[in-house]
C-alpha atoms as a PDB file:
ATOM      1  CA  UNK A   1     -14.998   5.939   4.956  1.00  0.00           C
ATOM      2  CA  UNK A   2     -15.297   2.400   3.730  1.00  0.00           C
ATOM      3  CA  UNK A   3     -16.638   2.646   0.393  1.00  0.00           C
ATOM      4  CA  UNK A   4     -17.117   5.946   0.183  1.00  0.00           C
ATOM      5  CA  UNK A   5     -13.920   7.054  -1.396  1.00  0.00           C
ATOM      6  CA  UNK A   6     -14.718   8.897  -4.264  1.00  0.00           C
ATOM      7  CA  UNK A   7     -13.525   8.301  -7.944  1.00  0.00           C
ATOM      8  CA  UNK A   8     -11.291  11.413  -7.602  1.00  0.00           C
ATOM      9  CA  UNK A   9      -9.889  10.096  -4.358  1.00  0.00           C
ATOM     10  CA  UNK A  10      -9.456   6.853  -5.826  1.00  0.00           C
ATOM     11  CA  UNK A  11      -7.646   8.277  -8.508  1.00  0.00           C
ATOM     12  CA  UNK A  12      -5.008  10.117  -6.514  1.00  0.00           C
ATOM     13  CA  UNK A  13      -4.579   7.168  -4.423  1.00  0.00           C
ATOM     14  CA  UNK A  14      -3.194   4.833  -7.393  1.00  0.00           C
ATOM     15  CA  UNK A  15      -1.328   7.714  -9.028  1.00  0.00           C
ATOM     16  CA  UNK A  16       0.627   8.069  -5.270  1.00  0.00           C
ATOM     17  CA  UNK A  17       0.829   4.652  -5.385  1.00  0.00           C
ATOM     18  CA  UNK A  18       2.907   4.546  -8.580  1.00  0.00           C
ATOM     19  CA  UNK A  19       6.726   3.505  -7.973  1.00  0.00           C
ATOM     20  CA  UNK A  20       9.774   3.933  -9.751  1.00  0.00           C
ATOM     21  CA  UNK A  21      10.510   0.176  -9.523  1.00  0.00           C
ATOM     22  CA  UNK A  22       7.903  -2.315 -11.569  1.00  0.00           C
ATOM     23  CA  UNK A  23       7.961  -4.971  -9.415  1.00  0.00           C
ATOM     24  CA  UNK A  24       6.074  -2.669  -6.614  1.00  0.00           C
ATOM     25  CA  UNK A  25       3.717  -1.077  -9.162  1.00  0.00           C
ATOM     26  CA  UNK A  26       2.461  -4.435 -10.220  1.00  0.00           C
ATOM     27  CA  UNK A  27       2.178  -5.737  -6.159  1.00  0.00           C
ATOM     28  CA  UNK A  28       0.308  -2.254  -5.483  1.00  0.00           C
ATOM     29  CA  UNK A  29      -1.994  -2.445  -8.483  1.00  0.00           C
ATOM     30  CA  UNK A  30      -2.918  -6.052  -8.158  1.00  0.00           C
ATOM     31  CA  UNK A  31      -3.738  -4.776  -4.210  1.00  0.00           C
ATOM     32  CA  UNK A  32      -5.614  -1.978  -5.621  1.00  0.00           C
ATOM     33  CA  UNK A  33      -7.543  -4.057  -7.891  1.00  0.00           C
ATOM     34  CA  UNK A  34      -8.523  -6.024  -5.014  1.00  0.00           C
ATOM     35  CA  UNK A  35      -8.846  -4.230  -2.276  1.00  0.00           C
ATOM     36  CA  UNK A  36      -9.654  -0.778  -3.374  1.00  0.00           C
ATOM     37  CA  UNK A  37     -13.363  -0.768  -2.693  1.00  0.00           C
ATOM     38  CA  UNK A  38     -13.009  -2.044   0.530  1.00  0.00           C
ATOM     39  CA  UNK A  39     -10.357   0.807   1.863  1.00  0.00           C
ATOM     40  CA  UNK A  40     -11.134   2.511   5.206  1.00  0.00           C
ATOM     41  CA  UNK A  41      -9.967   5.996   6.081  1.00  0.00           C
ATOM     42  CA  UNK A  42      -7.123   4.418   8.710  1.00  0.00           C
ATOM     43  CA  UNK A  43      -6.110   2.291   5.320  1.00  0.00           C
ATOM     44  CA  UNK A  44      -5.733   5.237   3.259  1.00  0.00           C
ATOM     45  CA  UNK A  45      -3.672   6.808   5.987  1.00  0.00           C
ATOM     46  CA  UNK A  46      -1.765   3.708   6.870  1.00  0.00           C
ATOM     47  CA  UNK A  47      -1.010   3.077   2.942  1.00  0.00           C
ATOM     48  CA  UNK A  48      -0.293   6.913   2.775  1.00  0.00           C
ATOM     49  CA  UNK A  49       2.382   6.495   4.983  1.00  0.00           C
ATOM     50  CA  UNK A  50       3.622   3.101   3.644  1.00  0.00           C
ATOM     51  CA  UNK A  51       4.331   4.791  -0.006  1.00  0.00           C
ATOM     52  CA  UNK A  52       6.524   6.933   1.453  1.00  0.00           C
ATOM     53  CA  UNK A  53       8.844   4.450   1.998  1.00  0.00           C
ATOM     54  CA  UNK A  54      12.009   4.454  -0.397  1.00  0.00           C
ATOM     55  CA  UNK A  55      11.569   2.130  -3.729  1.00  0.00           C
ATOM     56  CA  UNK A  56      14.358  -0.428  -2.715  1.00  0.00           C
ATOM     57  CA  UNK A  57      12.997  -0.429   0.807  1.00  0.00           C
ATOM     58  CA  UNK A  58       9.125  -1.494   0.022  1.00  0.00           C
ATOM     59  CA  UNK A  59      10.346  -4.371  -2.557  1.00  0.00           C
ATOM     60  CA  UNK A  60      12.497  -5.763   0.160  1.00  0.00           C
ATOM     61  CA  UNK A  61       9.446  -5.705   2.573  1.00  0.00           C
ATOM     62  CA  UNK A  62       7.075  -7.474  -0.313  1.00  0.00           C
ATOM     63  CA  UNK A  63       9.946 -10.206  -0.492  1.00  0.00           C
ATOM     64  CA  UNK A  64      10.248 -10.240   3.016  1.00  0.00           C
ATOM     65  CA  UNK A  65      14.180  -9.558   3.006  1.00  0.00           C
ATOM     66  CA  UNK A  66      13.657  -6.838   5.335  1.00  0.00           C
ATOM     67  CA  UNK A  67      11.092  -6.493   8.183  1.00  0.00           C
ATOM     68  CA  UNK A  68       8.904  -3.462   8.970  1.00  0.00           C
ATOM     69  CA  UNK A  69      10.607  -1.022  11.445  1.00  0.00           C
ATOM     70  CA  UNK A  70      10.663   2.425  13.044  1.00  0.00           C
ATOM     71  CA  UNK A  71       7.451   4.279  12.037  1.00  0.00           C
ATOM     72  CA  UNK A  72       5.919   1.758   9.502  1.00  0.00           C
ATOM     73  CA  UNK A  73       5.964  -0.776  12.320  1.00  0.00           C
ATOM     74  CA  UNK A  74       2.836  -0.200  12.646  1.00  0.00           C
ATOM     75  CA  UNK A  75      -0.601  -2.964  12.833  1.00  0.00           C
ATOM     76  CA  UNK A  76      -2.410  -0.866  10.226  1.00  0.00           C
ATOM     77  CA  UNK A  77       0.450  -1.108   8.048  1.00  0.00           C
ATOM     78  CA  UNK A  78       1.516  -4.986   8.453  1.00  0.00           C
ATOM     79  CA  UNK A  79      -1.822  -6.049   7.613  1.00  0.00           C
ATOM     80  CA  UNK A  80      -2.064  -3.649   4.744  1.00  0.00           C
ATOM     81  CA  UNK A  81       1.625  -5.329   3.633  1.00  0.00           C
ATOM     82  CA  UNK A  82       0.171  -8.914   4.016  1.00  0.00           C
ATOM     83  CA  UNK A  83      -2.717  -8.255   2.151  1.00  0.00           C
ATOM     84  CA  UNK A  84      -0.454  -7.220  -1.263  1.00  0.00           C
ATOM     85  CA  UNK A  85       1.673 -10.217  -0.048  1.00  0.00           C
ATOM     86  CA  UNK A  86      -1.137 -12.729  -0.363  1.00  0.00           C
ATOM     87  CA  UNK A  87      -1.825 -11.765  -3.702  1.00  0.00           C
END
């Protein structure tokens, strides 16, 4: 699916990806801005399950106070999480 996410798609995925907490809507929409082209069907499932992390919870994995556990422990995820981190 690389690439061939279409503008509708694309569209739902940024509205999901808007948070309650500004700080993670500006890390999510600089990753979008970057990296939203490129997204593969495992990254739209991977981020899919990332954003349903709680607010407080994601910001605190962007700052690294808190490590990735349970079910987000995941490859897909982490490199999905460094990604927004390196921006």
């Amino acid at each position: 699916m690389s690439g061939d996410l279409t503008h509708l798609e694309r569209a739902r995925l940024r509205w999901r990806a808007r948070r309650g907490l500004l700080e993670n809507d500006l890390i999510l929409q600089r990753f979008f801005d970057a990296y939203e082209a490129d997204l593969t069907e495992e990254d739209v499932g991977a981020l899919t399950r990332l954003l349903e992390m709680d607010d407080t919870d994601l910001l605190d994995i962007f700052l690294d106070r808190a490590d990735l556990a349970g079910a987000y422990d995941d490859p897909r995820i982490r490199t999905l999480v460094e990604r927004m981190k390196s921006l």
